[in-house]
Protein backbone atom coordinates (compact mmCIF):
# COMPACT_ATOMS: atom_id res chain seq x y z
CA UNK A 1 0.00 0.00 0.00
CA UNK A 2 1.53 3.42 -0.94
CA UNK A 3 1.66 4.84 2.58
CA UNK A 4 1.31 8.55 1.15
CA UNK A 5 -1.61 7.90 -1.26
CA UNK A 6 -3.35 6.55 1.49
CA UNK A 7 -2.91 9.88 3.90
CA UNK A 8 -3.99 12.20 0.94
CA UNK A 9 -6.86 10.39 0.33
CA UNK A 10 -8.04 10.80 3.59
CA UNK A 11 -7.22 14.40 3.86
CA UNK A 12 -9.11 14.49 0.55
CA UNK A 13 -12.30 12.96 2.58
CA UNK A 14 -12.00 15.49 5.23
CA UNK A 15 -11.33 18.46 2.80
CA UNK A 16 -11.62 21.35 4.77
CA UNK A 17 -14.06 20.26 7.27
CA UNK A 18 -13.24 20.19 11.09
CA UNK A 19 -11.53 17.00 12.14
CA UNK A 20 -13.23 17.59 15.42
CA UNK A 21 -16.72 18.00 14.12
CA UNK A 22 -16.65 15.14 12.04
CA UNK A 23 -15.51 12.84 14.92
CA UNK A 24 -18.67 14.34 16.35
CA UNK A 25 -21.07 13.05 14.22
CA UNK A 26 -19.74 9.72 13.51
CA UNK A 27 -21.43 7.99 16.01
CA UNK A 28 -24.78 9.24 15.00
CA UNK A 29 -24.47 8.37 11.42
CA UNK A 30 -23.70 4.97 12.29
CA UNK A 31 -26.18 4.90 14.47
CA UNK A 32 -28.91 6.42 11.45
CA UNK A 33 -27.34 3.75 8.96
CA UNK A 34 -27.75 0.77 11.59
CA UNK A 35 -31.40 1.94 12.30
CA UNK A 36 -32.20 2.41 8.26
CA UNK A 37 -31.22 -0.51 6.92
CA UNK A 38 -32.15 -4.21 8.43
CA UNK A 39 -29.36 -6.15 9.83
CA UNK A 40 -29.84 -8.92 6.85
CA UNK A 41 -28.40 -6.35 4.94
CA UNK A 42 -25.91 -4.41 6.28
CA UNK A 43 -24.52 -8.42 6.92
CA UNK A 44 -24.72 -9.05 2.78
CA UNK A 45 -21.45 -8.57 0.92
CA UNK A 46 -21.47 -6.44 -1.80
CA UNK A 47 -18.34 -7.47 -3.58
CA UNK A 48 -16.69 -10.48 -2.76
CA UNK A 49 -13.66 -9.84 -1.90
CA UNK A 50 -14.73 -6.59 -0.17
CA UNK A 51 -15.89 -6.25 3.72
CA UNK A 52 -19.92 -6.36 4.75
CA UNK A 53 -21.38 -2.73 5.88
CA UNK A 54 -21.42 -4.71 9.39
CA UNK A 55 -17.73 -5.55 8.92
CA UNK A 56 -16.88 -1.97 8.58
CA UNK A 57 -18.78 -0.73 11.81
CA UNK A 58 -16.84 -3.40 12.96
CA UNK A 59 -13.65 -2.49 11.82
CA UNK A 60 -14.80 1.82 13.30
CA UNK A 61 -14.73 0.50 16.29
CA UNK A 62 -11.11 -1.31 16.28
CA UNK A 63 -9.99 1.36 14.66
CA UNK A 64 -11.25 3.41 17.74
CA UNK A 65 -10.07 1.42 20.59
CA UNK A 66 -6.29 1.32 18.25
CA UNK A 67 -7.08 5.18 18.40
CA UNK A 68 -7.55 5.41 22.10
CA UNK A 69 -3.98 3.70 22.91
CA UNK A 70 -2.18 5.65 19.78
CA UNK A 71 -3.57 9.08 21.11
CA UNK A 72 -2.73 8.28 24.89
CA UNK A 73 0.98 7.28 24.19
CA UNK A 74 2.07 10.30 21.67
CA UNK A 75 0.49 12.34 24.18
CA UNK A 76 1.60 11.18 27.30
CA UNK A 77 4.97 9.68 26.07
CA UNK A 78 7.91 10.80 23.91
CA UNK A 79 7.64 9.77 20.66
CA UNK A 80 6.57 6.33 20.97
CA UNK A 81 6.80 3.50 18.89
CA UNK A 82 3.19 2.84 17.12
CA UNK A 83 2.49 -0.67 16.08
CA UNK A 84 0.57 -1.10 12.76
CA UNK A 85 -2.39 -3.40 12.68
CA UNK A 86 -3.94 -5.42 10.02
CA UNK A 87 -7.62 -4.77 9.38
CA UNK A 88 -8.39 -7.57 7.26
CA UNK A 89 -7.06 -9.96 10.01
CA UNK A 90 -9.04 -8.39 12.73
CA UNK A 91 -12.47 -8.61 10.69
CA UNK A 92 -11.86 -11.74 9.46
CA UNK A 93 -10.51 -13.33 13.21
CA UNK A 94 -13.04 -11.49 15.37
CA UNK A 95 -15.70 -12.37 13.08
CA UNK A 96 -17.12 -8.84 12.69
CA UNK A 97 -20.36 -10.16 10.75
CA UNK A 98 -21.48 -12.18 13.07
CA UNK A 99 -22.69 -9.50 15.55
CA UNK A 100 -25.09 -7.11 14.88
CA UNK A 101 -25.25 -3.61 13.19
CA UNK A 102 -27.06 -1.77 16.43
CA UNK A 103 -24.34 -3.80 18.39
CA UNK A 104 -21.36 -2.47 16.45
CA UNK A 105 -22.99 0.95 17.15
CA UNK A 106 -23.48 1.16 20.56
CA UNK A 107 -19.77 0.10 21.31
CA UNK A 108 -18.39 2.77 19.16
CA UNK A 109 -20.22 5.35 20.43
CA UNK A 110 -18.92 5.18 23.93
CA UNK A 111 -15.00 4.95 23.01
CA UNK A 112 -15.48 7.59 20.88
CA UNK A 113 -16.80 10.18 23.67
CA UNK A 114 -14.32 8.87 25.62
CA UNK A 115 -11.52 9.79 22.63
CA UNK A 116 -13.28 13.24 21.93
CA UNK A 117 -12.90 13.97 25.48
CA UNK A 118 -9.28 13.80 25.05
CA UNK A 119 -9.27 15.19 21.73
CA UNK A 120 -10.99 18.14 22.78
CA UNK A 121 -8.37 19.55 25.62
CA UNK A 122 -5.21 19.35 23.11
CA UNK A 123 -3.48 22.18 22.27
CA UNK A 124 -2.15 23.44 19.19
CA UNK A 125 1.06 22.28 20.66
CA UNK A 126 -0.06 19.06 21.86
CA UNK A 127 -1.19 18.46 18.19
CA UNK A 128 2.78 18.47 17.30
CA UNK A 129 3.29 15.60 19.66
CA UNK A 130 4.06 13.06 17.40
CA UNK A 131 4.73 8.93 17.61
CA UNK A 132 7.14 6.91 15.27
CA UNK A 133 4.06 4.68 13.15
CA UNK A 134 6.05 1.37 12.27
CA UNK A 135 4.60 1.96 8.76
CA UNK A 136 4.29 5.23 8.24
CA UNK A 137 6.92 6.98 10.41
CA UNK A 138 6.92 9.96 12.52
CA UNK A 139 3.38 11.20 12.74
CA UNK A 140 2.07 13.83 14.91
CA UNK A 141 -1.12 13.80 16.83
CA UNK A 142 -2.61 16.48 14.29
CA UNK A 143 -1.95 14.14 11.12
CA UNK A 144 -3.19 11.72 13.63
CA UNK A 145 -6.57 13.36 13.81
CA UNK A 146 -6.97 15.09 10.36
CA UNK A 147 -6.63 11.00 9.23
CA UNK A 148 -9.43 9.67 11.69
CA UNK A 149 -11.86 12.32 10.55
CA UNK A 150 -10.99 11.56 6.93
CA UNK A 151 -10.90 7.40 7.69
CA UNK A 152 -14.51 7.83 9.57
CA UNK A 153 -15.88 9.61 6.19
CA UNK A 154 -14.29 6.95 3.77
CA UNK A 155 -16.18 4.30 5.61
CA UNK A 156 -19.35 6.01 6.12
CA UNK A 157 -19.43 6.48 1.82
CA UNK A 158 -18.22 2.60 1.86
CA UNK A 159 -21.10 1.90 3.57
CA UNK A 160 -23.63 3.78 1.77
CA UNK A 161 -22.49 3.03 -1.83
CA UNK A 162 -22.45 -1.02 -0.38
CA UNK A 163 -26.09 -0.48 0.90
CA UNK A 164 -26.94 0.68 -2.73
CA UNK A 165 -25.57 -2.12 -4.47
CA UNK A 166 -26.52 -4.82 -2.20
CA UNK A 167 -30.34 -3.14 -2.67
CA UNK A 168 -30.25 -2.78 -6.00
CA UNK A 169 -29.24 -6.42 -6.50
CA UNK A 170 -32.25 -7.53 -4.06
CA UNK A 171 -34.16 -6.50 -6.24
């Protein structure tokens, strides 16, 4: 994966909306998409080799708790080392599909207060504090940020252009 590709396109999701205010609505849109569309299918798989809707509420809310440790060690620590994860493997070995949509929801919702909290009280010079990503390298709690609020907008379009082919093909 071409590490630098990947941040641009999610500053390109975030464009110049608030990181902050995006992270703010996440949780609600999730929870809107979980309460719009039956479990059945959110749980259908659009493409095959691509992740259910379910899977990628799911994969929000690893991608949160990862968040919470990330943000509390570049903070509270001196450039730390950040270990990489990979996404497919969580899905795939926690079996994302198999609980359900409203489920996914009401887990994210929590951590993410919880990580807004925290986001919330940084400074502009707190946002310099930076960690040394195993992939990525040195990356500073802004970057951090801008990509969270990009990542959570990337998923929530994933989402809704799955939900339209998986209805279209129902019917």
């Amino acid at each position: 994966m071409d590490l630098q590709a990947y941040q641009r396109r999610m500053y390109e999701y975030l464009g110049d909306r608030d990181p902050i205010g995006v992270l703010s609505q996440t949780a609600g849109v999730l929870a809107k998409i979980a309460a719009d569309h039956p479990a059945a299918i959110l749980k259908t798989r659009a493409y095959e080799e691509k992740w259910t809707p379910n899977e990628i509420l799911g994969h929000l809310v690893d991608v949160e708790l990862v968040t919470a440790a990330r943000l509390r060690f570049i903070y509270c620590q001196d450039e730390p080392d950040i270990v990489g994860f990979d996404p497919d493997r969580w899905v795939a070995r926690q079996r994302h599909n198999e609980r359900e949509p409203a489920e996914w929801v009401e887990l994210f919702r929590p951590l993410r207060e919880c990580n807004l909290c925290l986001w919330n009280q940084l400074t502009p010079a707190d946002l310099k504090r930076a960690g040394r990503h195993r992939e990525r390298g040195l990356e500073s709690l802004e970057t951090m940020l801008r990509m969270e609020a990009g990542h959570d907008l990337c998923h929530i379009d994933q989402i809704n252009r799955y939900v339209q082919v998986i209805l279209l093909k129902s019917q």
